[in-house]
N, C-alpha and C. Protein backbone atom coordinates (compact mmCIF):
# COMPACT_ATOMS: atom_id res chain seq x y z
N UNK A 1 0.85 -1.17 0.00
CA UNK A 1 0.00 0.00 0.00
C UNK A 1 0.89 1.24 0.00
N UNK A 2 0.83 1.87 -0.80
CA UNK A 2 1.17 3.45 -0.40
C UNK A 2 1.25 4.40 0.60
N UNK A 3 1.85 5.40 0.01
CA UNK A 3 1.66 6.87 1.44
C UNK A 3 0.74 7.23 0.65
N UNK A 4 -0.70 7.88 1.03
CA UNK A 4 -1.37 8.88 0.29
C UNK A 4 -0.54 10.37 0.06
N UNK A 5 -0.04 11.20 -1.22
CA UNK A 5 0.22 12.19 -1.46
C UNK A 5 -0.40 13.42 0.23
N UNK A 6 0.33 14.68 -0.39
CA UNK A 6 -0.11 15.41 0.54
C UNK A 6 -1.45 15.63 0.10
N UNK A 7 -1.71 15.88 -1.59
CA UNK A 7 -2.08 16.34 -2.22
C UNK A 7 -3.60 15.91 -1.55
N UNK A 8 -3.16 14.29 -2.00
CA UNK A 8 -4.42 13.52 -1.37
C UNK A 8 -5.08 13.41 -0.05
N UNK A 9 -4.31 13.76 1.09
CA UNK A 9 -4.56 13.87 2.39
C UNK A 9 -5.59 15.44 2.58
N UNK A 10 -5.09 16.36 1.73
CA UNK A 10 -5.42 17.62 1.99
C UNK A 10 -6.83 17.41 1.22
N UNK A 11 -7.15 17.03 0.06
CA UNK A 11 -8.77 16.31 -0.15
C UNK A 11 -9.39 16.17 0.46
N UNK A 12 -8.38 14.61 1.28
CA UNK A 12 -9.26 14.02 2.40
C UNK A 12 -10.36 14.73 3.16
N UNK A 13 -9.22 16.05 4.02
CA UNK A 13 -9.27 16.62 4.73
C UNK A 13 -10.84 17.79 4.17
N UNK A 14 -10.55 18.28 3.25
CA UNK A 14 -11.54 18.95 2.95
C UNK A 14 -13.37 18.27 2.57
N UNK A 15 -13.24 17.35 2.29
CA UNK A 15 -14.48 16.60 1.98
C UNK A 15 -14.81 15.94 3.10
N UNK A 16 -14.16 15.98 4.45
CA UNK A 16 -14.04 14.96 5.68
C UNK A 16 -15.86 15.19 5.97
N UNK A 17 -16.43 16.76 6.11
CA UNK A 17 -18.06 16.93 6.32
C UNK A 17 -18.74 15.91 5.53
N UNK A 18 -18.55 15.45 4.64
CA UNK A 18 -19.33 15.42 3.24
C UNK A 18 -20.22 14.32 3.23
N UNK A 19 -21.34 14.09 3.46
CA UNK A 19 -21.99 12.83 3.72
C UNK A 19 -22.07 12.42 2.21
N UNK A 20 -21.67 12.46 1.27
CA UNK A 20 -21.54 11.63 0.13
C UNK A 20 -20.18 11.05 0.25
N UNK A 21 -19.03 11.66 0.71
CA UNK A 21 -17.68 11.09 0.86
C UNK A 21 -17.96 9.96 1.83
N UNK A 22 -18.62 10.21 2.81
CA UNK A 22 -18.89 9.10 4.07
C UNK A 22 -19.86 7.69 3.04
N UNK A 23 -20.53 8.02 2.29
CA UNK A 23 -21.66 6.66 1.64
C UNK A 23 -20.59 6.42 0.81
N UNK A 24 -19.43 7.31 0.13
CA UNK A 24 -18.34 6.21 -0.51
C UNK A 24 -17.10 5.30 0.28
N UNK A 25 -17.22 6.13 1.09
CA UNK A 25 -16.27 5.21 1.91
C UNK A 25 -16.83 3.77 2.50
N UNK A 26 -18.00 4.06 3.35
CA UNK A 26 -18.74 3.10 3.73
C UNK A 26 -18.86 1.62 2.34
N UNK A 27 -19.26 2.04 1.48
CA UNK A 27 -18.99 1.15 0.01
C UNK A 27 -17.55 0.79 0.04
N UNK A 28 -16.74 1.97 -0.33
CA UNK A 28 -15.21 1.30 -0.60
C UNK A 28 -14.92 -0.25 0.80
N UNK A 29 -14.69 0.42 2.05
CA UNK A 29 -15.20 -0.84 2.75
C UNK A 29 -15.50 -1.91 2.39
N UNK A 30 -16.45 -2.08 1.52
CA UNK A 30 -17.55 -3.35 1.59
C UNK A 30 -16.66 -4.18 -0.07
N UNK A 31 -16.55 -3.13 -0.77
CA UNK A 31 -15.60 -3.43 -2.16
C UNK A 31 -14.62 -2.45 -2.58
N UNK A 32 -13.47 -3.84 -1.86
CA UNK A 32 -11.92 -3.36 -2.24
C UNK A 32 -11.72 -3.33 -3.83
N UNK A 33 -11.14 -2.10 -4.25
CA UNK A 33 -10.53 -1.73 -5.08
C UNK A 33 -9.34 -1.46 -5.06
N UNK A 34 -8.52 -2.21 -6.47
CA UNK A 34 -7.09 -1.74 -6.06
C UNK A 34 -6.86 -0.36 -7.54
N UNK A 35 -6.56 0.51 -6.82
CA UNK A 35 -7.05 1.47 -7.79
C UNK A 35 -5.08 1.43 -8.40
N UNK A 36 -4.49 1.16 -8.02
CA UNK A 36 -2.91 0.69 -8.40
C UNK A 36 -2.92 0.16 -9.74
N UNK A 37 -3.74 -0.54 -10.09
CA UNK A 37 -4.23 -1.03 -11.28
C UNK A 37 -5.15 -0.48 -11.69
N UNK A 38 -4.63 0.20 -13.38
CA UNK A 38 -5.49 0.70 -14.01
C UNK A 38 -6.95 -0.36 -14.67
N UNK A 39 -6.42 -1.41 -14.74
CA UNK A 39 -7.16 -2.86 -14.98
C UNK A 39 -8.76 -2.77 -14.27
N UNK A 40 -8.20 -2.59 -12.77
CA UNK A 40 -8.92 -2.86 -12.07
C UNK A 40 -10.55 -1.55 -11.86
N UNK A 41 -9.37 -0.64 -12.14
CA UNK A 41 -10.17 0.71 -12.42
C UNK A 41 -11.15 0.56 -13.53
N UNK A 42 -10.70 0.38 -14.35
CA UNK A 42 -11.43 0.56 -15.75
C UNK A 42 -12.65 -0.55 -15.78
N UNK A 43 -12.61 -1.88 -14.91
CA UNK A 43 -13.75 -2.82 -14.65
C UNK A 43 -14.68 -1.52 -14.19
N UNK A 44 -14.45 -1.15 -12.94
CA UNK A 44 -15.09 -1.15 -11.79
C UNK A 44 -15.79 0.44 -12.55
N UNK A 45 -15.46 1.04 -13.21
CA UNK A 45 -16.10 2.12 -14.53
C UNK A 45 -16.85 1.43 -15.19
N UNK A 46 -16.42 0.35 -15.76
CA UNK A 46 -17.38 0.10 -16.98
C UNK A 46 -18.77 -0.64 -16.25
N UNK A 47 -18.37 -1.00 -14.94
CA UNK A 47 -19.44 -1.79 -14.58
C UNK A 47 -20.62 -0.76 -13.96
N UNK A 48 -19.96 0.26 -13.85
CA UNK A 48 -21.39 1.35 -13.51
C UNK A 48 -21.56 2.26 -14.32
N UNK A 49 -20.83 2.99 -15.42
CA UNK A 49 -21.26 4.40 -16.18
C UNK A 49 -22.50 3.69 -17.12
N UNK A 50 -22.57 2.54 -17.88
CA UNK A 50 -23.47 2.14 -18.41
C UNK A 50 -24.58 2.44 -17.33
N UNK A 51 -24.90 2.21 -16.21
CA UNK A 51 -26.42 2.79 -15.88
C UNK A 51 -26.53 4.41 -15.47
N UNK A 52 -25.49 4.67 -14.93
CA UNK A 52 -25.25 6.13 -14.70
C UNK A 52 -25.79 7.23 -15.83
N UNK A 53 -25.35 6.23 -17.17
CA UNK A 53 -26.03 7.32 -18.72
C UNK A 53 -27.24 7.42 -18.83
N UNK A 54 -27.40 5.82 -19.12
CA UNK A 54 -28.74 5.48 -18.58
C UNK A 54 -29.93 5.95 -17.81
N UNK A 55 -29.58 6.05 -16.76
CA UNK A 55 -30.36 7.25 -15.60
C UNK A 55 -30.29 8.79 -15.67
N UNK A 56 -29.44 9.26 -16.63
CA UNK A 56 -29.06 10.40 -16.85
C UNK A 56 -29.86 10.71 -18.52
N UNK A 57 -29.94 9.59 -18.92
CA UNK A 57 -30.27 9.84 -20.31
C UNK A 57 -32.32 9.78 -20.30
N UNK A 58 -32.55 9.05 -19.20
CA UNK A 58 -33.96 8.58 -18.69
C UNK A 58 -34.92 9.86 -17.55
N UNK A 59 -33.43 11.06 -17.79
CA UNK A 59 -33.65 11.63 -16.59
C UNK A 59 -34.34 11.13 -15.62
N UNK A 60 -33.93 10.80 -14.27
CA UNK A 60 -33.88 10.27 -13.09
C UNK A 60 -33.08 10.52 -12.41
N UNK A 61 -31.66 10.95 -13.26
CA UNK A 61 -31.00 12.27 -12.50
C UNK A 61 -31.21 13.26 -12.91
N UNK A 62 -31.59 14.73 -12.14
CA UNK A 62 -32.03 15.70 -12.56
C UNK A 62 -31.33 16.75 -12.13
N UNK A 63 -30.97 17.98 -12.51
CA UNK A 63 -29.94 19.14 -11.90
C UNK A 63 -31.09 20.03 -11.59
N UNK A 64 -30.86 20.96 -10.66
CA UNK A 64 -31.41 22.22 -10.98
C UNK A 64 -30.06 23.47 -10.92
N UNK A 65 -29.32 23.32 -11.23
CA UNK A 65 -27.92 24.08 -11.27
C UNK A 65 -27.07 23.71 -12.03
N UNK A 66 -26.75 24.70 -13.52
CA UNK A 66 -25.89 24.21 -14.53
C UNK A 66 -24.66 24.01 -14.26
N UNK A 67 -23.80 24.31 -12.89
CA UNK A 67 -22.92 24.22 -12.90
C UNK A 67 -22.80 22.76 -12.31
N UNK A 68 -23.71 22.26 -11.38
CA UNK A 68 -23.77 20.97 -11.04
C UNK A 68 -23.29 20.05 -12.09
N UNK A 69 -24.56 20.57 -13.37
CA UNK A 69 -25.13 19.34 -14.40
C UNK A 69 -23.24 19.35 -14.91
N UNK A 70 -22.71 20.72 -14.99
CA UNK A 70 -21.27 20.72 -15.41
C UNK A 70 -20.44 19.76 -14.97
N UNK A 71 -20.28 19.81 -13.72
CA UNK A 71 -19.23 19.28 -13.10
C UNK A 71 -19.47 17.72 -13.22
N UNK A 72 -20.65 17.46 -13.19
CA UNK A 72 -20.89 15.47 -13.20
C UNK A 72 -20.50 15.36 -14.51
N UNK A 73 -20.96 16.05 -15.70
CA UNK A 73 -20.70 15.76 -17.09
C UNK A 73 -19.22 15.47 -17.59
N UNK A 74 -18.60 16.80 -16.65
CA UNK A 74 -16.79 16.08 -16.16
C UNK A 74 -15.81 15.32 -16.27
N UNK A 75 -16.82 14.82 -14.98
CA UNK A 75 -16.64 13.74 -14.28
C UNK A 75 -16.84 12.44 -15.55
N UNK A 76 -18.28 12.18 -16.02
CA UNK A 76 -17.94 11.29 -16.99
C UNK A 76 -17.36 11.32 -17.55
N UNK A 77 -16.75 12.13 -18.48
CA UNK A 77 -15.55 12.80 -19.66
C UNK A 77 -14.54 11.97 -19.29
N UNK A 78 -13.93 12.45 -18.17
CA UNK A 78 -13.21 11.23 -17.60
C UNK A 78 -13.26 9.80 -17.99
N UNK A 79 -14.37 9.15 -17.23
CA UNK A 79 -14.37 8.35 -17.03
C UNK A 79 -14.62 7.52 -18.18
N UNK A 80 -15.27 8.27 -18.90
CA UNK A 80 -15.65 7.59 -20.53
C UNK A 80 -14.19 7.62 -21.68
N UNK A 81 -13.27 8.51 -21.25
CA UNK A 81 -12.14 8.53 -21.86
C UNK A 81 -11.17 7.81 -21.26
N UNK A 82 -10.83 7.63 -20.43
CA UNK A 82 -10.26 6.76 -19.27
C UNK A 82 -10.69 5.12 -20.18
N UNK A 83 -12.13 4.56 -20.14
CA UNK A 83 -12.67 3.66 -20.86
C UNK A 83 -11.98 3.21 -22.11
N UNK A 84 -12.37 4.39 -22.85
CA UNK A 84 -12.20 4.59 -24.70
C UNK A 84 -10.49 5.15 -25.06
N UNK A 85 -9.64 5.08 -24.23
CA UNK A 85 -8.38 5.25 -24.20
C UNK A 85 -7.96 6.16 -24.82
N UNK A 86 -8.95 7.68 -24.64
CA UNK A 86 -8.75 8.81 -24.89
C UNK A 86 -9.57 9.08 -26.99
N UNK A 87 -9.80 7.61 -27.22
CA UNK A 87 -9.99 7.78 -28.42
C UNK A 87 -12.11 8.40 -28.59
N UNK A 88 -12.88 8.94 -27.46
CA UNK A 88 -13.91 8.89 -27.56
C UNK A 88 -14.57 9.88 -29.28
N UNK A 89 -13.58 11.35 -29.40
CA UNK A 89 -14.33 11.68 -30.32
C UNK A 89 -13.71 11.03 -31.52
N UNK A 90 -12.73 9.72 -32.02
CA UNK A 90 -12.20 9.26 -33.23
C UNK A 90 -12.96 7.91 -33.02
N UNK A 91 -13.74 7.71 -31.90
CA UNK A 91 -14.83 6.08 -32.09
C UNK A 91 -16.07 6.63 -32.51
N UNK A 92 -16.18 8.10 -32.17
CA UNK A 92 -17.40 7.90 -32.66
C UNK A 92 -17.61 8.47 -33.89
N UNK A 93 -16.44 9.07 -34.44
CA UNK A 93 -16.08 9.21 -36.31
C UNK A 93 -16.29 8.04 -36.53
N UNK A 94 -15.84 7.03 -36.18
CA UNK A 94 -15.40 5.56 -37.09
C UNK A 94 -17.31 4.70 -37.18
N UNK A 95 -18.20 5.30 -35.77
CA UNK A 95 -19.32 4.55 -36.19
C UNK A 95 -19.92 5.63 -37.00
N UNK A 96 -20.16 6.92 -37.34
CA UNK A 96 -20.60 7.40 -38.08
C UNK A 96 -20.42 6.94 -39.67
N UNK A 97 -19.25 6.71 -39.55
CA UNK A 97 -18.46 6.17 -40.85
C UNK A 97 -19.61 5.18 -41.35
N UNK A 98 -19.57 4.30 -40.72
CA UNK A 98 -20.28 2.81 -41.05
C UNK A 98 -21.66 2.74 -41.05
């Protein structure tokens, strides 16, 4: 296991109120992730953004603050490029293509 960065401690530290940081931790707990592995990362993404769009696309998640709707949209960017190995806007040239 690692030292957590300062970088990361000082996070910690700031989100410590955060009752959404507390329902992820409580989870992390329950399912170890070794985030050391990008492998392991990229499962544990693919196994939830598929409903996350889903619920987002079904609205069932709903904003009332654009900067909110901003920051989650982000967040997927990430996570969907992270996925698609940075290639998201040249996959989706290639299905247009076809």
């Amino acid at each position: 296991m690692t030292t957590p960065t300062l970088e990361a401690l000082a996070l910690a530290e700031s989100l410590a109120a955060s009752p959404t940081l507390r329902t992820l931790k409580a989870l992390a707990q329950g399912m170890p992730i070794d985030c050391t592995e990008v492998e392991a990362i990229k499962d544990g993404v693919a196994a939830v953004l598929p409903d996350v769009l889903e619920a987002l696309d079904a609205r069932r998640i709903t904003f009332t603050d654009a900067d909110d709707k901003a920051m989650l949209h982000g967040l997927l960017l990430f996570a969907v490029q992270l996925l698609m190995e940075g290639q998201l806007g040249r996959y989706e040239a290639r299905l247009k293509a076809h």
